[in-house]
Protein backbone atom coordinates (compact mmCIF):
# COMPACT_ATOMS: atom_id res chain seq x y z
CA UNK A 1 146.29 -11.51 27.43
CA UNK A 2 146.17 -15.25 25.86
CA UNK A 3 145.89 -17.56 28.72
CA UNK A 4 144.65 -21.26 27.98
CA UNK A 5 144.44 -24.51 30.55
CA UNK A 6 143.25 -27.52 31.00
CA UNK A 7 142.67 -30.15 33.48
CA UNK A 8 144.94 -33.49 34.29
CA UNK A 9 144.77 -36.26 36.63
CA UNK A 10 147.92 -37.26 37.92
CA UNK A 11 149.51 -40.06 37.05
CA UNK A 12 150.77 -42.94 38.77
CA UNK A 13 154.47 -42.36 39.34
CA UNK A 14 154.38 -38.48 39.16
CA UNK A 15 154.56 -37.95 43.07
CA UNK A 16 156.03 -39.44 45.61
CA UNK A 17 153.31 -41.13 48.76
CA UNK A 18 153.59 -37.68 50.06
CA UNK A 19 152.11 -35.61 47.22
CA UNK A 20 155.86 -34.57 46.09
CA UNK A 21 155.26 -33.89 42.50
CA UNK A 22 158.90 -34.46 40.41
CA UNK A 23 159.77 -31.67 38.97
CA UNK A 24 160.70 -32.61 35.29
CA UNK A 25 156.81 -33.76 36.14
CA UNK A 26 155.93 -30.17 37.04
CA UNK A 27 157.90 -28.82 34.00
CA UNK A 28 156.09 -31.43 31.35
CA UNK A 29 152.36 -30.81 32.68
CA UNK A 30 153.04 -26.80 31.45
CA UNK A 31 154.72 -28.23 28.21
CA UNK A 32 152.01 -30.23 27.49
CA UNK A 33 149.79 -27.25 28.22
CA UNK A 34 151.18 -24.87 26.33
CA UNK A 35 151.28 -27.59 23.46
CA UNK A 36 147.64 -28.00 24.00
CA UNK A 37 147.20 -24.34 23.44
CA UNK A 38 148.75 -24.33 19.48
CA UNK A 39 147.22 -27.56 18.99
CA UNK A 40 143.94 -26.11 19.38
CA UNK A 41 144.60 -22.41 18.10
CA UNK A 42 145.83 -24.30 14.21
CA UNK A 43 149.80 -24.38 15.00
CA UNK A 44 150.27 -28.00 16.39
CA UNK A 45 154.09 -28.24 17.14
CA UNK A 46 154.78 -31.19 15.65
CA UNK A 47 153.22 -29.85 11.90
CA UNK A 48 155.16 -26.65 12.48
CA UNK A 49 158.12 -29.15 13.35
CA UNK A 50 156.78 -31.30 10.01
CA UNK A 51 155.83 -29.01 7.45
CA UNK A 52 157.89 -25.35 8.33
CA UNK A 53 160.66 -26.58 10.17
CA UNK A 54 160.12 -24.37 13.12
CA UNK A 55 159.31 -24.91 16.59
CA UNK A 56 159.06 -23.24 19.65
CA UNK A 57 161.78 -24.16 21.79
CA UNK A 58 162.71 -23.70 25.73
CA UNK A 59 165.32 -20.90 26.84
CA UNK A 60 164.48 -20.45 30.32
CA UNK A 61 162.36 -22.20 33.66
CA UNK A 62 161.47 -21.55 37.16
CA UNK A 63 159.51 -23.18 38.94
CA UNK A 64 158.55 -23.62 42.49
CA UNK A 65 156.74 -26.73 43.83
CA UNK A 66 154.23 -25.29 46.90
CA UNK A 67 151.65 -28.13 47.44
CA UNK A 68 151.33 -31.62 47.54
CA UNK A 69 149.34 -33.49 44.19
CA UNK A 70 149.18 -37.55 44.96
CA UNK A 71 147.84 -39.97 42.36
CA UNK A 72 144.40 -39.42 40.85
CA UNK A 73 144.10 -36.05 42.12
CA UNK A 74 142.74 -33.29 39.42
CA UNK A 75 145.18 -30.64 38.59
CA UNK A 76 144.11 -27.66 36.80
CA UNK A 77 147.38 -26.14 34.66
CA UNK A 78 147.56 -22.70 33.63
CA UNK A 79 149.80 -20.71 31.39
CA UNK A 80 149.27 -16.87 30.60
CA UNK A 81 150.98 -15.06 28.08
CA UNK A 82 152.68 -12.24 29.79
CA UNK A 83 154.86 -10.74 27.15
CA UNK A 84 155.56 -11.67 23.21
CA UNK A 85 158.39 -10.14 22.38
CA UNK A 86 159.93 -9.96 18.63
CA UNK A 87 161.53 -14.00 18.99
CA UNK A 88 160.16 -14.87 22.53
CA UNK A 89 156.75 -16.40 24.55
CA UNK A 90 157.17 -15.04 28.43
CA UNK A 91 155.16 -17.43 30.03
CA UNK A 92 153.75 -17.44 33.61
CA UNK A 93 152.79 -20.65 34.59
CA UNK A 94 150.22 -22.03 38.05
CA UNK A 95 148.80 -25.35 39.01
CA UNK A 96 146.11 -25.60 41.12
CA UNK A 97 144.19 -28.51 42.97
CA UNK A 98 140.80 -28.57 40.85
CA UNK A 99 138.91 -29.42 43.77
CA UNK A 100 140.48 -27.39 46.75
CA UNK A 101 141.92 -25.12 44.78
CA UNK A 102 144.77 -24.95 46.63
CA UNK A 103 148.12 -23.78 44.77
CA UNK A 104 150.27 -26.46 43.56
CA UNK A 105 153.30 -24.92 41.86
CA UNK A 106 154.01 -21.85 39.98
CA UNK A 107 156.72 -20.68 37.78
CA UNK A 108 157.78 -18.78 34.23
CA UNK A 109 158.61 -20.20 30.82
CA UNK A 110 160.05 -18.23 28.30
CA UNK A 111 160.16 -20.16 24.47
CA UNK A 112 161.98 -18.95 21.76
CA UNK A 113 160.89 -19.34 18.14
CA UNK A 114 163.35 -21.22 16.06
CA UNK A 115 164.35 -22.69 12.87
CA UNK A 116 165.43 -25.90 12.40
CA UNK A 117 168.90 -25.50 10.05
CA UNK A 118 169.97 -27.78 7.45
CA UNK A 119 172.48 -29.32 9.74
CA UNK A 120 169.83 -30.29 13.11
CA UNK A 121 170.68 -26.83 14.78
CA UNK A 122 168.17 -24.35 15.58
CA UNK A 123 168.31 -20.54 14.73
CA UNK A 124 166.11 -17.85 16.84
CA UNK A 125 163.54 -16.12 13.83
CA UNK A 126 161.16 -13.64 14.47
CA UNK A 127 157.65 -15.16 15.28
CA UNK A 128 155.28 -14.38 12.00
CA UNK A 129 153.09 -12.37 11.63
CA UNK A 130 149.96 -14.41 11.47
CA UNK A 131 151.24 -16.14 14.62
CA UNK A 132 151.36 -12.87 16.65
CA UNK A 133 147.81 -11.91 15.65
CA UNK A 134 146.65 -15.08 16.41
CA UNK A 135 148.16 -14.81 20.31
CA UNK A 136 147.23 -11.52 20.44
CA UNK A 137 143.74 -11.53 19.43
CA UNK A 138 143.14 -14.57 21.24
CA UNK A 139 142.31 -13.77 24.48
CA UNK A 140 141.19 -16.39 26.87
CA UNK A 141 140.35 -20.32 25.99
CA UNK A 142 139.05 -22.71 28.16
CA UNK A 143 139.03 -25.93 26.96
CA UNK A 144 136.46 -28.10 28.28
CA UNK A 145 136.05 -32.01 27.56
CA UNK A 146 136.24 -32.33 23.57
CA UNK A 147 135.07 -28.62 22.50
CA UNK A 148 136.40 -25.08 22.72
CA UNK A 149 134.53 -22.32 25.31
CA UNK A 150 135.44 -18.80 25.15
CA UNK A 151 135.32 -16.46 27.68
CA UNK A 152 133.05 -13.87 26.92
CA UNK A 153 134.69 -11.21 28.79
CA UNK A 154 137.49 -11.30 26.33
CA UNK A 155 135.13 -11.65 23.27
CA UNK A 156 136.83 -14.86 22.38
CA UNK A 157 134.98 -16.32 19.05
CA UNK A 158 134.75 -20.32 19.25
CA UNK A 159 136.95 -22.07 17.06
């Protein structure tokens, strides 16, 4: 199972003086993740966006806020591939206090693979090939400061 994540420290504005992250907050920090995760496995979004004319594209959230994250607090965000299917990412999704560990929110994303038409609209497509392998081989990343680690459990090669 690909599963990739990285830590965060939350921003000013991002929770209320009680820890109440906002959700469209909640919903970018796994965007941003899962962003991360192409980036650094050779499909950046915006190139595929660029130089293909596909993207990866939201169809379904949920997402559950469980614990407070204030300002400056470390946030560790998760997302595990739970299912490709022949057009879709199923996505399950955690955030966790890095320091307590304690569960922050949790949820699904499922992204559909799409190309961008002539006229601005999007059309599902079948994710390639070389794309599939890639998320299926991967296995588990963990990204730590500017450099790749691989778990060796999941005989992960550095990239």
């Amino acid at each position: 199972m690909t599963m990739y994540w990285r830590e965060i420290s939350v921003p000013w504005g991002e929770s209320d003086p009680f820890g109440l992250v906002y959700y469209p907050r909640i919903v970018a920090w796994f965007n941003d993740t899962e962003h991360e995760l192409f980036r650094t496995i050779g499909y950046p979004i915006d190139q595929m966006i660029r130089e293909d004319r596909t993207t990866f594209v939201m169809g379904e959230i949920h997402f559950r806020f469980i614990g407070p994250a204030a300002y400056g607090d470390r946030v560790m965000t998760k997302v595990s591939l739970e299912k490709m299917g022949e057009r879709t990412l199923h996505w399950n999704c955690i955030a966790t206090n890095a320091s307590s560990g304690d569960l922050i929110c949790e949820g699904r994303a499922v992204r559909i693979y799409a190309r961008i038409q002539e006229d601005g609209n999007l059309k599902s497509h079948p994710i390639p090939e070389f794309m599939r392998k890639t998320l299926e081989e991967l296995g588990t990343v963990k990204q730590l400061g500017g450099g790749l680690m691989t778990d060796p459990e999941h005989n992960v090669t550095k990239r």
